[in-house]
N, C-alpha and C. Protein backbone atom coordinates (compact mmCIF):
# COMPACT_ATOMS: atom_id res chain seq x y z
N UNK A 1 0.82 -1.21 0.00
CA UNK A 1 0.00 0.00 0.00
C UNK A 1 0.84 1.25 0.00
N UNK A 2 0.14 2.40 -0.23
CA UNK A 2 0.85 3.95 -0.19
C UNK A 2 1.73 3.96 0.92
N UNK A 3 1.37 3.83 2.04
CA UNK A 3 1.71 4.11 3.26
C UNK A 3 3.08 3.67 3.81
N UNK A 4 3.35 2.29 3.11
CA UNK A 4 4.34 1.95 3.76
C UNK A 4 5.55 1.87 2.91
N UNK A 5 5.11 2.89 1.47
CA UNK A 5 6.02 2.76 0.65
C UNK A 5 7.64 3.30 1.11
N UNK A 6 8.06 3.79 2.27
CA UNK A 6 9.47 4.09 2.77
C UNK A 6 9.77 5.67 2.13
N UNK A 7 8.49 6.31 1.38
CA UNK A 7 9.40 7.32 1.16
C UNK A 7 9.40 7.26 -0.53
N UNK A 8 9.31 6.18 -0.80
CA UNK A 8 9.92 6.29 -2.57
C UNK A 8 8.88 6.33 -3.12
N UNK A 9 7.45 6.12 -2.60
CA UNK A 9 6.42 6.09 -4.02
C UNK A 9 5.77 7.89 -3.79
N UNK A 10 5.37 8.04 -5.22
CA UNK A 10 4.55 8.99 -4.79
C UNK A 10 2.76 8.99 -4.86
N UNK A 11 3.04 9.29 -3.40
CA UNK A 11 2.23 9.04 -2.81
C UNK A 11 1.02 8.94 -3.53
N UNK A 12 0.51 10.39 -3.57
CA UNK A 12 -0.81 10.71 -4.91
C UNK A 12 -1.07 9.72 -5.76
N UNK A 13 -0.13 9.49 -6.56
CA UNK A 13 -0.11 8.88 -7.66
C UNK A 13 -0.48 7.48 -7.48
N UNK A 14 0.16 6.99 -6.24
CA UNK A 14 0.13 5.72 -6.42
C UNK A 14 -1.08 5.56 -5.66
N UNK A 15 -1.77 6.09 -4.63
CA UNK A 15 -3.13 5.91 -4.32
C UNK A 15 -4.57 6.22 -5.72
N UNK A 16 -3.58 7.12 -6.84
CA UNK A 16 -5.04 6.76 -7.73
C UNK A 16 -4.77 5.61 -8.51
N UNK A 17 -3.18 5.09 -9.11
CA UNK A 17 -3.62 3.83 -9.50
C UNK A 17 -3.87 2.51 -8.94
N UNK A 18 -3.52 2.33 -7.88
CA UNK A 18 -4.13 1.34 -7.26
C UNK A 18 -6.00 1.46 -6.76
N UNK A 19 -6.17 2.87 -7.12
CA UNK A 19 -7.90 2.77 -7.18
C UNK A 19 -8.47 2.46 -8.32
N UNK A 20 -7.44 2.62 -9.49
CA UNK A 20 -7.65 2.09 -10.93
C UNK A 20 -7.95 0.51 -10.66
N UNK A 21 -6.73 0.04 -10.31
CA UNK A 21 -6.83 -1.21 -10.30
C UNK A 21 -5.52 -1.95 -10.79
N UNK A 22 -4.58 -0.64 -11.00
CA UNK A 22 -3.05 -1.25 -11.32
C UNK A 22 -2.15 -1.62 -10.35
N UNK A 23 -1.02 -2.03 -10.61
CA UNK A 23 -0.30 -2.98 -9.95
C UNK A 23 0.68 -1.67 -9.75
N UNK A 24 1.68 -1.71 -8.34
CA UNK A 24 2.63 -0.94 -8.08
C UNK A 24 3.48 -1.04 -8.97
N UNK A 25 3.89 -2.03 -9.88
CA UNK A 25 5.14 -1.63 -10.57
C UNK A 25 4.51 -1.40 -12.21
N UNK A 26 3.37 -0.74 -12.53
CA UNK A 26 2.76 -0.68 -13.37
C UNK A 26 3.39 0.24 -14.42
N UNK A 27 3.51 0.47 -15.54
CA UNK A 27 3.64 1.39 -16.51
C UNK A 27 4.08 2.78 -15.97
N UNK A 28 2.95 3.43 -15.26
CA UNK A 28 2.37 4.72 -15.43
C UNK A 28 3.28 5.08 -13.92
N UNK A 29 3.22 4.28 -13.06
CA UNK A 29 4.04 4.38 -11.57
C UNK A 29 5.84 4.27 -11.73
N UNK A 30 6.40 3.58 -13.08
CA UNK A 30 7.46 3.14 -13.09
C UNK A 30 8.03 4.75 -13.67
N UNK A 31 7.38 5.06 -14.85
CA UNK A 31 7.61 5.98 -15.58
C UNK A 31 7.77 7.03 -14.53
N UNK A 32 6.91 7.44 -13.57
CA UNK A 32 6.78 8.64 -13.17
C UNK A 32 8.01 8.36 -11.99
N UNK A 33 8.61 7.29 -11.41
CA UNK A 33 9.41 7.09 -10.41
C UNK A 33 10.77 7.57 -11.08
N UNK A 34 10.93 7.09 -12.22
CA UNK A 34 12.23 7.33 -13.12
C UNK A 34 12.45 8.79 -13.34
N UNK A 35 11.03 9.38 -13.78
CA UNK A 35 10.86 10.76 -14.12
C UNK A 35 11.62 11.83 -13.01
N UNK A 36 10.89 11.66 -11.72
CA UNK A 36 10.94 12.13 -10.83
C UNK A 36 12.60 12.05 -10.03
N UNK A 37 12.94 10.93 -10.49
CA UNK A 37 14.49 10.59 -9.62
C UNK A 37 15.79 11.13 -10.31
N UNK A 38 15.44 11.09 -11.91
CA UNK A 38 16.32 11.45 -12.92
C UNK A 38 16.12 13.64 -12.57
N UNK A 39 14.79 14.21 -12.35
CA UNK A 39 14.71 15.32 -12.35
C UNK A 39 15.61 15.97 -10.95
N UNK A 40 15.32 15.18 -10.02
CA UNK A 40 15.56 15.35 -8.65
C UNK A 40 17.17 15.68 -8.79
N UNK A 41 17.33 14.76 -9.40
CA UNK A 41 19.32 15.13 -9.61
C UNK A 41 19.48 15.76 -10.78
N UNK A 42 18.88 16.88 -11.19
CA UNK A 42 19.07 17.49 -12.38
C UNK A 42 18.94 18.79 -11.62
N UNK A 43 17.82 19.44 -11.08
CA UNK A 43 17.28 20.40 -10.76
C UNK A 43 16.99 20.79 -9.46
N UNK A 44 17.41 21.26 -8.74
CA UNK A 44 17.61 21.67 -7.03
C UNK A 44 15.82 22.03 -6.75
N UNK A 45 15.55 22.91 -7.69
CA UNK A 45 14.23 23.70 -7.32
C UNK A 45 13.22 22.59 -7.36
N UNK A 46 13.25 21.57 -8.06
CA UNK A 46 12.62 20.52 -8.35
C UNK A 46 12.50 19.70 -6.98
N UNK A 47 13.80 19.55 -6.80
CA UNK A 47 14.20 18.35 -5.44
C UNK A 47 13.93 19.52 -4.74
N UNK A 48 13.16 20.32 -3.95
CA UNK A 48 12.59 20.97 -2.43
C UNK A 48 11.65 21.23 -2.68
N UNK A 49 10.88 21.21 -4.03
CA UNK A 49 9.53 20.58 -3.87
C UNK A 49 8.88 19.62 -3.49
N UNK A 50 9.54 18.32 -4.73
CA UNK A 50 9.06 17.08 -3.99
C UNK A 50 9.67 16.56 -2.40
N UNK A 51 10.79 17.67 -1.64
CA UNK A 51 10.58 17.09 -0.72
C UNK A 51 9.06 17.76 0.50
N UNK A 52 9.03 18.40 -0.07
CA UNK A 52 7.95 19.40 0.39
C UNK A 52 6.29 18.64 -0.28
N UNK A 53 6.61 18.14 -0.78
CA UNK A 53 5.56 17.06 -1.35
C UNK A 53 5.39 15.74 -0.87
N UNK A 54 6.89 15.28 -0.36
CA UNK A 54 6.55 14.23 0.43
C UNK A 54 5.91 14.32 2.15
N UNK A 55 6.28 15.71 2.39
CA UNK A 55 6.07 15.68 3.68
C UNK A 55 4.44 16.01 3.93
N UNK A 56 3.97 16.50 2.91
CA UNK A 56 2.75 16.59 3.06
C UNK A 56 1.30 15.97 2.31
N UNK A 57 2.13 14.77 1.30
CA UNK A 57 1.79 13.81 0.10
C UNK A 57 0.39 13.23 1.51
N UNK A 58 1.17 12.24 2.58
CA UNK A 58 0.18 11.64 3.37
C UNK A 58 -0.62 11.98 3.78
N UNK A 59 -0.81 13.05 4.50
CA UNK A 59 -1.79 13.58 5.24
C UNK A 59 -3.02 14.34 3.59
N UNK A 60 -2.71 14.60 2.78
CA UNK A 60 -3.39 14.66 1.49
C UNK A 60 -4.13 13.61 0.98
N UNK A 61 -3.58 12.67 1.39
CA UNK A 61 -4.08 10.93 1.20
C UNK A 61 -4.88 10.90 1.72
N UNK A 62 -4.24 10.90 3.50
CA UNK A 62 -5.28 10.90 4.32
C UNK A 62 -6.34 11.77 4.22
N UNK A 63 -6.37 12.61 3.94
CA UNK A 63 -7.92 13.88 3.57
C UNK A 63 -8.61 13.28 2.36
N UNK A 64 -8.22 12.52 1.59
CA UNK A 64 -8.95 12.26 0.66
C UNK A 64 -9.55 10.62 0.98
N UNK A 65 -8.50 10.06 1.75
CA UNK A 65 -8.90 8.70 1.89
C UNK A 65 -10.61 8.75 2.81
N UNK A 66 -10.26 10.00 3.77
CA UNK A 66 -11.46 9.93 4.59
C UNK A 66 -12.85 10.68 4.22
N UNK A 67 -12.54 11.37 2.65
CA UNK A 67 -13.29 11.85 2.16
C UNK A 67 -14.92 10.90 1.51
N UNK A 68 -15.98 11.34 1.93
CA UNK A 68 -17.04 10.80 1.10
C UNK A 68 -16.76 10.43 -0.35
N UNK A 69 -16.39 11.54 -0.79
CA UNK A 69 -16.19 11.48 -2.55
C UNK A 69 -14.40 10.69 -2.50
N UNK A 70 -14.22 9.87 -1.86
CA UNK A 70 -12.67 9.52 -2.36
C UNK A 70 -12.68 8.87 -3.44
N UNK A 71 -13.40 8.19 -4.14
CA UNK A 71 -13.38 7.15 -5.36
C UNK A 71 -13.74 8.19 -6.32
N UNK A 72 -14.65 9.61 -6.15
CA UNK A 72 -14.25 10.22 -7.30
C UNK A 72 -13.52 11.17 -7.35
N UNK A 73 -12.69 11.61 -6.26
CA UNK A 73 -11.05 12.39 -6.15
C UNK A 73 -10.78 11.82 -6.82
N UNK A 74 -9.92 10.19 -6.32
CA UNK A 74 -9.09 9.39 -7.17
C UNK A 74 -9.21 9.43 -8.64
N UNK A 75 -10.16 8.85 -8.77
CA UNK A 75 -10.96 8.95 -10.34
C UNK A 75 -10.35 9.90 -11.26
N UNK A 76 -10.58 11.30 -10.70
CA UNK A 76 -10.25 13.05 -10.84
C UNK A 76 -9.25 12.98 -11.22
N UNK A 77 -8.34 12.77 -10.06
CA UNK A 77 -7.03 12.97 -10.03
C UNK A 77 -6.14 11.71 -11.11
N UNK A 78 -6.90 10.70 -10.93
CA UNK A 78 -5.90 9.75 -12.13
C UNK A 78 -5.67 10.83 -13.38
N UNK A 79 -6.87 10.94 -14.01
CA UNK A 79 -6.97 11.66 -15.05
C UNK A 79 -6.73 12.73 -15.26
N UNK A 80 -6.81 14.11 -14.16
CA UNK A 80 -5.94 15.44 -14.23
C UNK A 80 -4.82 14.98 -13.74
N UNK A 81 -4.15 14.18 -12.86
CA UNK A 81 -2.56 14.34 -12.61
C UNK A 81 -1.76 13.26 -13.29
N UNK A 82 -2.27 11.55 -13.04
CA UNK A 82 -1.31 10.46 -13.63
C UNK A 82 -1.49 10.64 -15.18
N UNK A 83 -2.19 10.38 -15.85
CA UNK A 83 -2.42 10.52 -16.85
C UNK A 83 -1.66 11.55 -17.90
N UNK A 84 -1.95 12.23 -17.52
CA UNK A 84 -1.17 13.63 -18.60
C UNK A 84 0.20 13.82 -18.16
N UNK A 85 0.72 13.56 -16.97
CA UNK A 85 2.28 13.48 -16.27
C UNK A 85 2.91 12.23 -17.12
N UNK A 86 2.31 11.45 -17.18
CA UNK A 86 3.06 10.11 -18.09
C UNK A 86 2.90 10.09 -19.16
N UNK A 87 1.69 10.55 -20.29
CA UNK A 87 1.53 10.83 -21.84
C UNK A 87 2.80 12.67 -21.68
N UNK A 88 3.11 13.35 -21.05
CA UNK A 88 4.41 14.28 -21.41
C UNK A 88 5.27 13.82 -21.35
N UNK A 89 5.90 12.61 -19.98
CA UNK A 89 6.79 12.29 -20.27
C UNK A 89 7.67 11.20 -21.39
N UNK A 90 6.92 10.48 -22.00
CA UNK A 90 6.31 9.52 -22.56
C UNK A 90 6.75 10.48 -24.30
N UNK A 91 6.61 11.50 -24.33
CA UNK A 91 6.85 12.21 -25.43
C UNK A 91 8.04 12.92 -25.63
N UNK A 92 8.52 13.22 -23.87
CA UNK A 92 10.27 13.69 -23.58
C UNK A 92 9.50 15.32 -23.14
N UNK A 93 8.56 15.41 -22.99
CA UNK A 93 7.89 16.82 -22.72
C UNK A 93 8.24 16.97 -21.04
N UNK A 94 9.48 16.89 -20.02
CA UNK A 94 9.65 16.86 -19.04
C UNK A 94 9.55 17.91 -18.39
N UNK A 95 9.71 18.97 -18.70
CA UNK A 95 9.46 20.35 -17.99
C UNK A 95 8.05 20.39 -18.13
N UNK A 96 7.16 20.46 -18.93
CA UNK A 96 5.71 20.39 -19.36
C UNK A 96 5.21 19.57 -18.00
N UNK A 97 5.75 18.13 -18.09
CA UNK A 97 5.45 17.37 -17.04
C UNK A 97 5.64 17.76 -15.72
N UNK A 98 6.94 17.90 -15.45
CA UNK A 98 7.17 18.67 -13.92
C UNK A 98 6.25 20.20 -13.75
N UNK A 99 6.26 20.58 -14.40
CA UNK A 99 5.15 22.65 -14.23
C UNK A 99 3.64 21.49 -14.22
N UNK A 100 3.27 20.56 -14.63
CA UNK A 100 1.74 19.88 -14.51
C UNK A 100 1.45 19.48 -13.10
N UNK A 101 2.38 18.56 -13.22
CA UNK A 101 2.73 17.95 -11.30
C UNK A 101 2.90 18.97 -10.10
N UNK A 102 3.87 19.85 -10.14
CA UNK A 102 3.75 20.95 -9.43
C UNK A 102 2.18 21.70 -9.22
N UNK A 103 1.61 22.17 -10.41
CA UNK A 103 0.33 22.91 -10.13
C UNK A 103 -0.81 21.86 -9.57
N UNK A 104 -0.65 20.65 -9.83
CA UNK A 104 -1.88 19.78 -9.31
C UNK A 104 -1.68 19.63 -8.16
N UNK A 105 -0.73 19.27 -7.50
CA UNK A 105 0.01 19.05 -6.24
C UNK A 105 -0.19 20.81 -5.15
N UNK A 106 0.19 21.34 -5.85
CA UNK A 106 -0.27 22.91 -5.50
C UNK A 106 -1.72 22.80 -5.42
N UNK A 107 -2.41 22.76 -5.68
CA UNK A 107 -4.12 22.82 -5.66
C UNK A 107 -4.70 21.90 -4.63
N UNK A 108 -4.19 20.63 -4.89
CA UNK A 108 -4.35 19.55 -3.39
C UNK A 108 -3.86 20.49 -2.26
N UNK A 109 -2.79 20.60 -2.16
CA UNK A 109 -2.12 21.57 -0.76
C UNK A 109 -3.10 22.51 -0.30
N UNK A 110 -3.63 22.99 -1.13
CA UNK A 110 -4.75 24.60 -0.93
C UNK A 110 -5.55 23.68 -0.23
N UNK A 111 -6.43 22.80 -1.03
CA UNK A 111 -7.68 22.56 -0.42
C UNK A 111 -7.53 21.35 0.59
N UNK A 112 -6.21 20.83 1.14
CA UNK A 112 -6.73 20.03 1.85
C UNK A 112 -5.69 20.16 3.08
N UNK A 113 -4.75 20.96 2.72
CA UNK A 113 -3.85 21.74 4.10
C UNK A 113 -3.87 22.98 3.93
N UNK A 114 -5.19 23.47 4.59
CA UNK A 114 -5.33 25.18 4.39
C UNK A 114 -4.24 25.76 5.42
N UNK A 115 -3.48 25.13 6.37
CA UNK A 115 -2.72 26.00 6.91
C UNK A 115 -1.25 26.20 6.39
N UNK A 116 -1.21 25.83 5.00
CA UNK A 116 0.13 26.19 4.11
C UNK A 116 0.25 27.62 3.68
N UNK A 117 1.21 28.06 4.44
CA UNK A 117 1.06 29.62 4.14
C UNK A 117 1.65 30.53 2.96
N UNK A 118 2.52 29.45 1.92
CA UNK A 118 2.76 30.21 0.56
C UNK A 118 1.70 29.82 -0.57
């Protein structure tokens, strides 16, 4: 599951495809792990986001896991965040991809940790 991934999955992501119905080492989870690890050591501004993404990835989970509508967050979110993050990268569109991930991830933060103060 998400939870006990140590740190390496992301988080989001991997709670909407396993609501899909995919497997952790699936296509769309592998791609975006590679994406993300190859950027991380490319780009500083990149790496203190996602660590700033991991620290607050769970408790985002958790707000959605305990949400009424969580099956159609997930749903939502497969399709505005996994989806279009893996058809850019998938094309070499990696900045496209990282500015997509950032703003979706930004919008979760708003609405489900209102006490984030940037």
């Amino acid at each position: 599951g998400w939870s006990n991934s140590g740190g390496s999955g992301c988080f989001i992501t991997t709670a909407c495809v396993e609501h899909m119905g995919l497997t952790d080492d699936c296509e769309q989870l592998t791609i975006l792990r590679l994406f993300r690890d190859k950027l991380v050591e490319e780009d500083p501004k990149f790496r203190e986001q996602v660590l700033e993404y991991y620290r607050n990835a769970p408790r985002i989970v958790q707000k959605i896991m305990e949400s009424n509508d969580k099956d159609l967050i997930l749903d939502s979110l497969y399709h505005e965040l996994v989806e279009p993050c893996v058809q850019l990268l998938k094309t070499e569109h990696n900045e496209a991809a990282k500015n997509h991930y950032v703003a979706v991830y930004k919008k979760l933060a708003k609405k489900y940790i209102a006490e984030q103060k940037h």
